[in-house]
N, C-alpha and C. Protein backbone atom coordinates (compact mmCIF):
# COMPACT_ATOMS: atom_id res chain seq x y z
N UNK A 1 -23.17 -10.78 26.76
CA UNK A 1 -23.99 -10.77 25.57
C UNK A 1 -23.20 -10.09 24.45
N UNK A 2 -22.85 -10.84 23.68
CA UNK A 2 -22.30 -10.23 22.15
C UNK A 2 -23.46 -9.81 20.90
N UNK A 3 -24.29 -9.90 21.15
CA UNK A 3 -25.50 -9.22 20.32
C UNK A 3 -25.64 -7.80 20.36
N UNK A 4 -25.77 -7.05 19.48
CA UNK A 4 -25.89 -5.72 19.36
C UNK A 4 -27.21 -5.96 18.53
N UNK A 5 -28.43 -5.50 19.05
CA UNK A 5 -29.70 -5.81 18.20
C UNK A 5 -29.96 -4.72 17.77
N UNK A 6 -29.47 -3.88 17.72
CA UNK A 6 -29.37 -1.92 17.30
C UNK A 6 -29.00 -2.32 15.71
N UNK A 7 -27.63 -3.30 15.92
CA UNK A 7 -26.73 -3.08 14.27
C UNK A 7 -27.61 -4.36 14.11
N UNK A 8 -27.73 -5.34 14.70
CA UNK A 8 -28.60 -6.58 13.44
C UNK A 8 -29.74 -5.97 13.29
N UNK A 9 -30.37 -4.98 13.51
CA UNK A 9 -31.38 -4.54 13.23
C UNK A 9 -31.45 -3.88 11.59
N UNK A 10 -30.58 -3.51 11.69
CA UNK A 10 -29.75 -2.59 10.20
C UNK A 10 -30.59 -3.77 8.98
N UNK A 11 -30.03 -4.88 9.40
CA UNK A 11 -29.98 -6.02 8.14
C UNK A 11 -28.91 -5.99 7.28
N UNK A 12 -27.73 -5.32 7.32
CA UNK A 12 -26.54 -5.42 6.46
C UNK A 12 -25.70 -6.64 6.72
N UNK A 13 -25.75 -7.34 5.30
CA UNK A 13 -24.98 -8.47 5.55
C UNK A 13 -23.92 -8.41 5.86
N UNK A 14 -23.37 -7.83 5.70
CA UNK A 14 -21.84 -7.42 6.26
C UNK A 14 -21.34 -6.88 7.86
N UNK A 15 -22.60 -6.87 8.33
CA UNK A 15 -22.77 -6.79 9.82
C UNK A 15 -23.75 -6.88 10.74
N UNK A 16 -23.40 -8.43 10.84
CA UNK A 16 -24.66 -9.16 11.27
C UNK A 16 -24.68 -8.89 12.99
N UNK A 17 -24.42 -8.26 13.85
CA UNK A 17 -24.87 -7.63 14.97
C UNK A 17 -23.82 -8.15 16.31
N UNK A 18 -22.96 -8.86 15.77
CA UNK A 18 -22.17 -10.03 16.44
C UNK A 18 -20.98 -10.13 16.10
N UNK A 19 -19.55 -10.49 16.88
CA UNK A 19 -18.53 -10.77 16.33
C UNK A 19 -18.70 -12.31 15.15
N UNK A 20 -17.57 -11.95 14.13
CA UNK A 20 -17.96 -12.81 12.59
C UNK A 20 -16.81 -12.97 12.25
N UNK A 21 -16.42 -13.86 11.64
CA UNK A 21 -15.38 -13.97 10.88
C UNK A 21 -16.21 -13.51 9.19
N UNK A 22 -16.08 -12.70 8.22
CA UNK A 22 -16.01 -12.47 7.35
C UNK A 22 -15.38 -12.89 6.05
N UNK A 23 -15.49 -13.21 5.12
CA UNK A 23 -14.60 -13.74 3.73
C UNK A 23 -13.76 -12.41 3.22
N UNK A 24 -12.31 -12.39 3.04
CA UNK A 24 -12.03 -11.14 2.55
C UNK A 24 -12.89 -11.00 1.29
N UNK A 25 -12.97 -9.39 0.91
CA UNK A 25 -13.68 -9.23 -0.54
C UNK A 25 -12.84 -10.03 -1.73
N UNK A 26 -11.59 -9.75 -1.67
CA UNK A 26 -10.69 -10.22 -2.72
C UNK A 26 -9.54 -11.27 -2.33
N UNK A 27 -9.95 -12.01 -2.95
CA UNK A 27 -9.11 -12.85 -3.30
C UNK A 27 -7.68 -13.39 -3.92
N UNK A 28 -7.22 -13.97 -3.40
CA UNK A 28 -5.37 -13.88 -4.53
C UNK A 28 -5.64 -14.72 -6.00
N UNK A 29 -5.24 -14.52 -7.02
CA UNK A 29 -5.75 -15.29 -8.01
C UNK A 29 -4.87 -14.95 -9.39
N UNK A 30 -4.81 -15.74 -10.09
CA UNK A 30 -3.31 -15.57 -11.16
C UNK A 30 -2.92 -14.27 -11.64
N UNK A 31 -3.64 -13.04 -12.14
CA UNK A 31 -2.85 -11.84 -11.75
C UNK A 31 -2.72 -11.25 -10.62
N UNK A 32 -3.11 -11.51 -9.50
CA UNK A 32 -2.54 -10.98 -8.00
C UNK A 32 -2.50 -11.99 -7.20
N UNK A 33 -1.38 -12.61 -6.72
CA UNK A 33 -1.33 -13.96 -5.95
C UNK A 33 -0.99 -13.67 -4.63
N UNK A 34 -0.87 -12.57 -4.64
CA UNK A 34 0.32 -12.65 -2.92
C UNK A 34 -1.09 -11.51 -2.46
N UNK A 35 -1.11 -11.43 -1.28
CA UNK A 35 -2.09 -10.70 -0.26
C UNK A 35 -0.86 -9.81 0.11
N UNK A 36 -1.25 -8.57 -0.28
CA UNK A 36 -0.69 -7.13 0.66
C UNK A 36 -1.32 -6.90 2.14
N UNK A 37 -0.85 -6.70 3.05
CA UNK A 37 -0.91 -6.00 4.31
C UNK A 37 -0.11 -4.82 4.37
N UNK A 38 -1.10 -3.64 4.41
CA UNK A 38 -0.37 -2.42 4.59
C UNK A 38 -0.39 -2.03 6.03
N UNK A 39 0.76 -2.19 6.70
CA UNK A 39 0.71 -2.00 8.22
C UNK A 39 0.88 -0.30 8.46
N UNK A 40 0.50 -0.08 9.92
CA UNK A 40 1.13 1.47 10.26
C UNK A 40 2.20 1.09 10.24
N UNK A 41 2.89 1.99 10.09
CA UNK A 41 4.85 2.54 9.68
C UNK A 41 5.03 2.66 10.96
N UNK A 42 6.25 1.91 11.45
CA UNK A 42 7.20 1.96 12.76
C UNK A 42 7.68 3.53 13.19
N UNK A 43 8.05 3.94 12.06
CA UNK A 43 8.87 4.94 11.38
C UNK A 43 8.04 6.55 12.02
N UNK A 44 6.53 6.60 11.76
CA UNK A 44 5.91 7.85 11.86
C UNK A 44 4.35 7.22 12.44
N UNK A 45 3.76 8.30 12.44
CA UNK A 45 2.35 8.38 12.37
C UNK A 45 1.56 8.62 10.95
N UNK A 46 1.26 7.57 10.46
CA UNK A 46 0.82 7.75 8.78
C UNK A 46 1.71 8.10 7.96
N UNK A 47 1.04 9.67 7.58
CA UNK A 47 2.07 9.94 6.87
C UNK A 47 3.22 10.68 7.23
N UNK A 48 2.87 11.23 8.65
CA UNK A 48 3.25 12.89 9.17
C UNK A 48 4.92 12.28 9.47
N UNK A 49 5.71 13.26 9.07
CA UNK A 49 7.15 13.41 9.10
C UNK A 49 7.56 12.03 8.02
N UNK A 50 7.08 11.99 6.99
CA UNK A 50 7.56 11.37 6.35
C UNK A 50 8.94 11.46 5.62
N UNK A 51 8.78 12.68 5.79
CA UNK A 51 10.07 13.16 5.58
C UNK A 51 11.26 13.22 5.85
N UNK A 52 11.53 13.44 7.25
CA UNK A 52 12.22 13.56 8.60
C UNK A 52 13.04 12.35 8.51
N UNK A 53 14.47 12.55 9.28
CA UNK A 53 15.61 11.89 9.73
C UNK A 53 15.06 10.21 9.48
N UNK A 54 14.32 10.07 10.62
CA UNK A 54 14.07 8.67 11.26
C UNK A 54 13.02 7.61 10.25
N UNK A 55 12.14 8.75 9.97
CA UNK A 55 11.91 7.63 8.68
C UNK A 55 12.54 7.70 7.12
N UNK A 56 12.79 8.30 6.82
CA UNK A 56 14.09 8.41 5.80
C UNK A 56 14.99 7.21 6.18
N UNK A 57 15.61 7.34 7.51
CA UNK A 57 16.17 6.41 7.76
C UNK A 57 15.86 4.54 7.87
N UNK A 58 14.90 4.60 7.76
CA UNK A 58 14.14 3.28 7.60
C UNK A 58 13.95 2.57 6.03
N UNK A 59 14.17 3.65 4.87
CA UNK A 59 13.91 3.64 3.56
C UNK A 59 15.06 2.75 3.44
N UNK A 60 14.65 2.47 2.30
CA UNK A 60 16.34 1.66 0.98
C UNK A 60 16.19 2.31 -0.36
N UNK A 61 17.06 3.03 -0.68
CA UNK A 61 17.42 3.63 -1.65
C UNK A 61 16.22 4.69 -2.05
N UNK A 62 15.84 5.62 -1.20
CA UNK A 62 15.09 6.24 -0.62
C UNK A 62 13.07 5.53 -0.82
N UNK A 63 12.86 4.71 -1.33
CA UNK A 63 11.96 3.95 -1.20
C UNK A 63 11.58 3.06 -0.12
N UNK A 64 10.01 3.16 0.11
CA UNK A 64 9.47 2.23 1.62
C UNK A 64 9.96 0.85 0.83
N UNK A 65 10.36 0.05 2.19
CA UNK A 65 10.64 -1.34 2.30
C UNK A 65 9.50 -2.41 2.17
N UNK A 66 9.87 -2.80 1.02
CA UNK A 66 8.30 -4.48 1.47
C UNK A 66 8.97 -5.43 1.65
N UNK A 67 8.41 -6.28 2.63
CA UNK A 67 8.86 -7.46 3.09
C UNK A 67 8.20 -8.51 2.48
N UNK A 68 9.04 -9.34 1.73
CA UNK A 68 8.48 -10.72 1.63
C UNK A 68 9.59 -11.67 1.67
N UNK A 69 8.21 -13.19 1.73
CA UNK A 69 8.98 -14.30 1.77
C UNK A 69 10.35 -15.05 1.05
N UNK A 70 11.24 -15.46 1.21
CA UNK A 70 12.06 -15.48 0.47
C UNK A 70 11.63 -17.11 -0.91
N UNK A 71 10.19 -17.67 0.08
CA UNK A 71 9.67 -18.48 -1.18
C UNK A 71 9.22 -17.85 -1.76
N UNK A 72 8.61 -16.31 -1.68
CA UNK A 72 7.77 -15.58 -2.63
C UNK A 72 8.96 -15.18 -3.54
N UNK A 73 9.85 -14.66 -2.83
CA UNK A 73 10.95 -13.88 -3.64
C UNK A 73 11.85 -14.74 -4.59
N UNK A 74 11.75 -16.08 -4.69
CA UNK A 74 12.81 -16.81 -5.48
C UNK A 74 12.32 -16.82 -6.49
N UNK A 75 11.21 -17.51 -6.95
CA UNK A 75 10.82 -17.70 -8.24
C UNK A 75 10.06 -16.20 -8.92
N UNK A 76 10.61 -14.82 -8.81
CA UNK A 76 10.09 -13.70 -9.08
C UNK A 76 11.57 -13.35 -9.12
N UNK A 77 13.29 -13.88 -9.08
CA UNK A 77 13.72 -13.18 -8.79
C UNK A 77 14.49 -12.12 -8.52
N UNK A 78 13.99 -12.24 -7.38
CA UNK A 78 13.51 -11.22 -6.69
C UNK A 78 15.27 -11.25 -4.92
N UNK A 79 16.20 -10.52 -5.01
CA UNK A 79 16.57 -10.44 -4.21
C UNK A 79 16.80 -9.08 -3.57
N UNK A 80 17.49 -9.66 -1.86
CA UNK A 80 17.34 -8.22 -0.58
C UNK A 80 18.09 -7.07 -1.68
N UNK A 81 16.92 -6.56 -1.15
CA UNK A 81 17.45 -4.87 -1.68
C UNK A 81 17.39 -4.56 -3.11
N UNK A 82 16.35 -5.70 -4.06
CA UNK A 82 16.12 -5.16 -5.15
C UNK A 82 14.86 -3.89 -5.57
N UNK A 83 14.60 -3.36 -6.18
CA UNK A 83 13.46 -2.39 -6.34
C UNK A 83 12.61 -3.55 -7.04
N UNK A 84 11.39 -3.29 -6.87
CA UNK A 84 10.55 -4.26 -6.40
C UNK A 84 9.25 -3.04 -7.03
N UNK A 85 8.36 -4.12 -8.80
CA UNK A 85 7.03 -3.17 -8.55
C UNK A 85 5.77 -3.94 -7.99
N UNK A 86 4.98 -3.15 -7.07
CA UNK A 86 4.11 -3.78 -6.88
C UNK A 86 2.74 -3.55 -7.58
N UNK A 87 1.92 -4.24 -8.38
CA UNK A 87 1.13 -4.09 -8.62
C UNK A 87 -0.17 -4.70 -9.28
N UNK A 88 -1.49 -4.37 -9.19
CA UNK A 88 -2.68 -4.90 -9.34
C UNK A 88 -3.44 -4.09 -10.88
N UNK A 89 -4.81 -4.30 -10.58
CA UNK A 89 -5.59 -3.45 -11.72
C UNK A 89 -5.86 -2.52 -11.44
N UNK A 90 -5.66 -1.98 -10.38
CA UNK A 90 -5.98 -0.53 -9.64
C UNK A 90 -5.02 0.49 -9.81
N UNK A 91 -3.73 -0.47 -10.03
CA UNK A 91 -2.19 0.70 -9.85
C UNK A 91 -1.00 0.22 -9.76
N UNK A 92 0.08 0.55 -9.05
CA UNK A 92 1.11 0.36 -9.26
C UNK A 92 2.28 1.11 -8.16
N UNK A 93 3.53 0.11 -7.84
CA UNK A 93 4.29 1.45 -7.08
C UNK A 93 5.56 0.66 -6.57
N UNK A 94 6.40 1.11 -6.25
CA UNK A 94 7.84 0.80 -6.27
C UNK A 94 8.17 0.70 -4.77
N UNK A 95 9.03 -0.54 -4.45
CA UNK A 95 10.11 -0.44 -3.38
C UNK A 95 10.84 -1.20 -3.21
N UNK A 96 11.52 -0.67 -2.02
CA UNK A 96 12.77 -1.99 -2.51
C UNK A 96 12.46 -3.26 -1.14
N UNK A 97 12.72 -4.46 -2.03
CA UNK A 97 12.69 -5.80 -1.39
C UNK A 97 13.40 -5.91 -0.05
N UNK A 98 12.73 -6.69 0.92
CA UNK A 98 13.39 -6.53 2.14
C UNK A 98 13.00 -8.19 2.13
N UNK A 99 14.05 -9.53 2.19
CA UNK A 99 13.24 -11.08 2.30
C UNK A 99 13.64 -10.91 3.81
N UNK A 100 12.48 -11.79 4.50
CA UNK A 100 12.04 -12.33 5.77
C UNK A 100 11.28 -13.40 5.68
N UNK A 101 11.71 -14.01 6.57
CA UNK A 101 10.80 -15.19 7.10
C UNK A 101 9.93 -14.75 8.19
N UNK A 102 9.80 -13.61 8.60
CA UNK A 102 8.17 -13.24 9.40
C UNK A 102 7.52 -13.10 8.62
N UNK A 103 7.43 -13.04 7.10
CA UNK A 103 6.48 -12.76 6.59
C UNK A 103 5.84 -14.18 6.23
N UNK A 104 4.59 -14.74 6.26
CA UNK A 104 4.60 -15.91 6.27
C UNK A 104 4.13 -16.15 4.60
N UNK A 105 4.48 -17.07 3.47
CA UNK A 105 4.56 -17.16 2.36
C UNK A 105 2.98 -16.98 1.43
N UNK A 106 3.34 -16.35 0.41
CA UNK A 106 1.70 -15.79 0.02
C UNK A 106 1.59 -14.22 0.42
N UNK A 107 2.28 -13.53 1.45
CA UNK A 107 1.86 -12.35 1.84
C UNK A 107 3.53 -11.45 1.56
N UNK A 108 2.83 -10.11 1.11
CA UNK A 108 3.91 -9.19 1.16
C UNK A 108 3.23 -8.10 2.29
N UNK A 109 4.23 -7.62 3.01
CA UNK A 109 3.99 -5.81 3.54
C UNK A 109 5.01 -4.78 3.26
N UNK A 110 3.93 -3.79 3.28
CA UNK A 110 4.48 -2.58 2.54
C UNK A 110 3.78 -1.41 3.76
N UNK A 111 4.80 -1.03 4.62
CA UNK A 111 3.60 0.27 5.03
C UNK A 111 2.99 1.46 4.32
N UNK A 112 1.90 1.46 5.22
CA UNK A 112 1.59 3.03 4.34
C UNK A 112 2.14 4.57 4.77
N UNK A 113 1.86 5.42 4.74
CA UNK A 113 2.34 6.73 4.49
C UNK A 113 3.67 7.02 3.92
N UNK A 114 3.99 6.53 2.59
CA UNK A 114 4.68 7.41 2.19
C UNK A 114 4.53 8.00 0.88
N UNK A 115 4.88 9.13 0.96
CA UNK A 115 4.20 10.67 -0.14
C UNK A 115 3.86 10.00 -1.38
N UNK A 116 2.59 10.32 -1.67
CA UNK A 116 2.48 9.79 -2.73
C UNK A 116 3.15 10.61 -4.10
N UNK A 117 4.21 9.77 -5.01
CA UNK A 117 5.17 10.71 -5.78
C UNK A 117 4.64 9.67 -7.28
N UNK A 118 3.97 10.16 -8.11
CA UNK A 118 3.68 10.06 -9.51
C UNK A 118 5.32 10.25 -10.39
N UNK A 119 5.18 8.99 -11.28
CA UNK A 119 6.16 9.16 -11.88
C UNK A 119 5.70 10.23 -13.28
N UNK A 120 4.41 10.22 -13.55
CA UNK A 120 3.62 11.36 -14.61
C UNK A 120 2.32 11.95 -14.22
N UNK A 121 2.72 12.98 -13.27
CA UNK A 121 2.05 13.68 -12.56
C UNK A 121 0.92 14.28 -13.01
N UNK A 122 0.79 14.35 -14.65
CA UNK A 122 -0.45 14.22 -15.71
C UNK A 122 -0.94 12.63 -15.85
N UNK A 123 -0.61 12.01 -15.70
CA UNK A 123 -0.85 10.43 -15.58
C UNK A 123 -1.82 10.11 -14.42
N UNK A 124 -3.37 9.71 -14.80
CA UNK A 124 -4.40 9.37 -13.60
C UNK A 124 -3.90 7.48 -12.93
N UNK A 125 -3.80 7.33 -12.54
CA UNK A 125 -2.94 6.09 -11.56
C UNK A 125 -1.52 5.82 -12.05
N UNK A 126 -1.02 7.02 -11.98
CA UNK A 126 0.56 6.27 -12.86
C UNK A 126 1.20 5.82 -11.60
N UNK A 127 2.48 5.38 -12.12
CA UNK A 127 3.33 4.50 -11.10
C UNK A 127 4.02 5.64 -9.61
N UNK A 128 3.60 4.93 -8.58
CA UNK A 128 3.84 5.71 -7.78
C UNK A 128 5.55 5.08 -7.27
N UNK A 129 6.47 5.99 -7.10
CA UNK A 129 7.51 5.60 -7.14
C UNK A 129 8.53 5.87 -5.94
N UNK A 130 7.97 6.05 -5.26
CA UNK A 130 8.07 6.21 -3.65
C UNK A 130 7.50 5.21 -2.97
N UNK A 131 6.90 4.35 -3.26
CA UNK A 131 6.19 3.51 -2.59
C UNK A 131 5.01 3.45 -1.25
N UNK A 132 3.58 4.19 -2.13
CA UNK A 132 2.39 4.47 -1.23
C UNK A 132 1.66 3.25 -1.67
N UNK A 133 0.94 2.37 -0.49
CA UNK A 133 -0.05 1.21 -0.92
C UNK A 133 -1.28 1.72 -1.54
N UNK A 134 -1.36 2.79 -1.05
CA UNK A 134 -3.06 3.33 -1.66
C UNK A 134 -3.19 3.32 -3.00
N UNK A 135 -1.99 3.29 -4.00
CA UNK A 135 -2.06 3.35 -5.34
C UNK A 135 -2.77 1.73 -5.73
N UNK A 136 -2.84 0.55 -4.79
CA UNK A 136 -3.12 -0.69 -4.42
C UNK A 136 -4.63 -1.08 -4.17
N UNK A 137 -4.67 -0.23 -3.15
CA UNK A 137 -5.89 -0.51 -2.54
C UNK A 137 -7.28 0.16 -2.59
N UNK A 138 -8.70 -0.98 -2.63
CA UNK A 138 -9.79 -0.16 -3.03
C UNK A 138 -10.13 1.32 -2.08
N UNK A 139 -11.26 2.12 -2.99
CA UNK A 139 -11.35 3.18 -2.14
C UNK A 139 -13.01 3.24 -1.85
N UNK A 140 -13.49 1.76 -1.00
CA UNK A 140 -14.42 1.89 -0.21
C UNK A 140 -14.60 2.30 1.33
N UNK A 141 -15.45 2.31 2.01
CA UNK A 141 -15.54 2.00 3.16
C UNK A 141 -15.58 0.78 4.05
N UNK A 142 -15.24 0.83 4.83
CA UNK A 142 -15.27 -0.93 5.80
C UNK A 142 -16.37 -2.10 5.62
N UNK A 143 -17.50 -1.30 5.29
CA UNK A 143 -18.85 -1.85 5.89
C UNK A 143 -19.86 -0.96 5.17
N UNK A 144 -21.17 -1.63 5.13
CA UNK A 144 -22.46 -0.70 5.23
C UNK A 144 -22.69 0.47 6.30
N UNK A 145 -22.34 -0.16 7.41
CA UNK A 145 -22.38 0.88 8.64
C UNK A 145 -20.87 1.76 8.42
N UNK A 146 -20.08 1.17 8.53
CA UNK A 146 -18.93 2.33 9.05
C UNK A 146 -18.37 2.53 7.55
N UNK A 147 -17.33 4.27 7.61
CA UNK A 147 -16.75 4.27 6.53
C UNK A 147 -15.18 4.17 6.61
N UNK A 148 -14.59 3.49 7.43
CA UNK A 148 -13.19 3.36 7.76
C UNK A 148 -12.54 3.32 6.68
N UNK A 149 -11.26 3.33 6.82
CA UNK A 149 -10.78 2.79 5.51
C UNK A 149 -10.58 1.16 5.90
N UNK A 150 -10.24 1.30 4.42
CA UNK A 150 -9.94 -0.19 3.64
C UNK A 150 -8.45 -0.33 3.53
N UNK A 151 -7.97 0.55 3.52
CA UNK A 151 -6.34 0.50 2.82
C UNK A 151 -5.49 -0.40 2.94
N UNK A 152 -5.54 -1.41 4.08
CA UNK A 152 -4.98 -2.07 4.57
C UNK A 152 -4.91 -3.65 4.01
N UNK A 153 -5.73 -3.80 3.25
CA UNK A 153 -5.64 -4.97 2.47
C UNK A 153 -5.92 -5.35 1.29
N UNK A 154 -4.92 -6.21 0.33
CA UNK A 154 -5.73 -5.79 -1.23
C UNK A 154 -4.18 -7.09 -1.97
N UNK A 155 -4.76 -7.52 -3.07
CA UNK A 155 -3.89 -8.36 -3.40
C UNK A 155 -3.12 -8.31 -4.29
N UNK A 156 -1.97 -8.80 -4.77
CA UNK A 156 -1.13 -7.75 -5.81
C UNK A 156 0.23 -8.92 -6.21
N UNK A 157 0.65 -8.51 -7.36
CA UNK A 157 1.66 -9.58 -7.92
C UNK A 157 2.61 -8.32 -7.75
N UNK A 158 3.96 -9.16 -8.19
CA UNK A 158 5.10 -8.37 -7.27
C UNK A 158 6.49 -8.91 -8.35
N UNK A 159 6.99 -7.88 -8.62
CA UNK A 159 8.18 -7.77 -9.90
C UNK A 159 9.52 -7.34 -9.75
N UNK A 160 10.42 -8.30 -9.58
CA UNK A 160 11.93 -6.90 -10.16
C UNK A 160 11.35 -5.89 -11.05
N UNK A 161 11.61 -5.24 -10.47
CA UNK A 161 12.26 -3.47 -11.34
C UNK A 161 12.77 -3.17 -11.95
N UNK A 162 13.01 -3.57 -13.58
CA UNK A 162 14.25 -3.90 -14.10
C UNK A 162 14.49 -2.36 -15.39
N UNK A 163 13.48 -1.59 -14.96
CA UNK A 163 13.29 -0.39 -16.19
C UNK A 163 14.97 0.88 -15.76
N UNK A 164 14.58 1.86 -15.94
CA UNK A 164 15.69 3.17 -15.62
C UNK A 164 14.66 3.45 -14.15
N UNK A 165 15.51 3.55 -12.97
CA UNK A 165 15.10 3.83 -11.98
C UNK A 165 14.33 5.60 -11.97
N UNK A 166 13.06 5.37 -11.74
CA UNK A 166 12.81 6.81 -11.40
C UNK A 166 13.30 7.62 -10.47
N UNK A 167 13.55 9.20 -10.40
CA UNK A 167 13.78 9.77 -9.30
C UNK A 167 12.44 10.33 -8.51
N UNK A 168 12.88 10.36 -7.09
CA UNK A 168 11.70 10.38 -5.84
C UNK A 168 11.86 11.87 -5.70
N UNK A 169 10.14 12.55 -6.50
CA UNK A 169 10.35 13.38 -6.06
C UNK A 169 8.99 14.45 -4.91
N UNK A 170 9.21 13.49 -4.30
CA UNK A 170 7.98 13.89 -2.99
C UNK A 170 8.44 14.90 -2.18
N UNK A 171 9.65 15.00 -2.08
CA UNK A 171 9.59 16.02 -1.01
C UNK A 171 10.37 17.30 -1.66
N UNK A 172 10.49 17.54 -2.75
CA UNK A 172 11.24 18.68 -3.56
C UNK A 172 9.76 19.92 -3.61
N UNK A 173 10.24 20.88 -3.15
CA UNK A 173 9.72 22.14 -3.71
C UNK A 173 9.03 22.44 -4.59
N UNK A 174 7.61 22.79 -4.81
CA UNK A 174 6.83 23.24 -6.04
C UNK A 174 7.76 23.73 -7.20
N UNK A 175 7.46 23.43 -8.45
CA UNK A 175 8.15 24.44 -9.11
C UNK A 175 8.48 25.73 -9.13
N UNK A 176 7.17 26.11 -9.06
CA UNK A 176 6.68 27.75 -9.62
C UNK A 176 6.21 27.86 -8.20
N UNK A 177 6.03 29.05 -7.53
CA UNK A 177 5.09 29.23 -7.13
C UNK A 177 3.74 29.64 -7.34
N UNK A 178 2.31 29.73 -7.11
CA UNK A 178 1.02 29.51 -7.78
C UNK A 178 0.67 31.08 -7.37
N UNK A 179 0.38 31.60 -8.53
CA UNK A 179 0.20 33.08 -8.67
C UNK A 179 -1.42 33.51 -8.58
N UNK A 180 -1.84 34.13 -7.97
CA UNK A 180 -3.73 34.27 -7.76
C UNK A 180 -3.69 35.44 -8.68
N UNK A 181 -4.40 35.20 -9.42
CA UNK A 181 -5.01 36.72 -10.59
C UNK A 181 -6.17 37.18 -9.55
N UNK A 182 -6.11 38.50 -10.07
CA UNK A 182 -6.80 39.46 -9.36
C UNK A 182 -8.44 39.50 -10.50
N UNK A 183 -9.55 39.10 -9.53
CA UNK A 183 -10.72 38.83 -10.47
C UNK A 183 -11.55 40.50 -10.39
């Protein structure tokens, strides 16, 4: 029995009590054509040791890698190992191009966890330049019932990089250190 009469009981259309195929919320459409998949990172667990040897070592030119098609990548282009922006109406964020043919055409991936680094750290969605998808993706929950994330999918047009390269600075030292006044 695949009925859960507990959750169709709910009445949320979005979870009708039963396995479903669902419509994504968003759609690809002339300012965002290509579908993002933000996968877990080979590299770490989220975000943790983002830092560290091994995923460092996975970067290109210290930026996360997105993979796309090399039909996506021609007419954008777009070649291996260029810096690459990705972005929607939500945001924005940098990495460098990795072409594959696993990626199947229409879709880019970009994993997630890496530090999220503001290129104007006074700037509310500025360009993230380290390359985090969340600057991408909505910030709902899964469902009526659950509040999972979403992060993982969201649609987005995709650019050479052609400005003054920013520097990555996620893992550098506070400036100052933060001084507590005595109340």
């Amino acid at each position: 029995n695949w009925l859960c009469s507990r959750v169709a009981g709910f009445g949320y259309p979005d979870c009708p009590g039963h396995p479903t195929w669902l419509p994504p919320v968003e759609v690809p459409d002339a300012t965002a054509p290509l579908r993002l998949i933000a996968n877990q990172p080979a590299t770490r667990l989220h975000s943790q040791f983002d830092f560290g040897g091994h995923s460092n070592g996975m970067k290109r030119r210290g930026r996360e890698v997105m993979r796309i098609n090399p039909a996506d990548a021609a007419p954008r282009g777009i070649a291996e190992g260029d810096v690459v922006k990705l972005r929607n109406a939500r945001g924005a964020c940098l990495a460098t191009a990795a072409l594959s043919t696993d990626v199947i055409p229409g879709v880019v991936q970009l994993p997630t966890g890496a530090w999220y680094d503001p290129e104007d750290p006074m700037e509310e969605a500025s360009l993230c330049v380290h390359g985090n998808p969340n600057m991408l993706t909505r910030d709902v929950g899964t469902s009526s019932l659950a509040q999972g994330c979403t992060g993982q999918l969201t649609t987005v047009e995709v650019e050479r990089f052609a400005g003054n390269l920013p520097p990555i600075r996620a893992f550098d030292p506070p400036g100052a250190p933060i001084s507590m006044a005595a109340e």
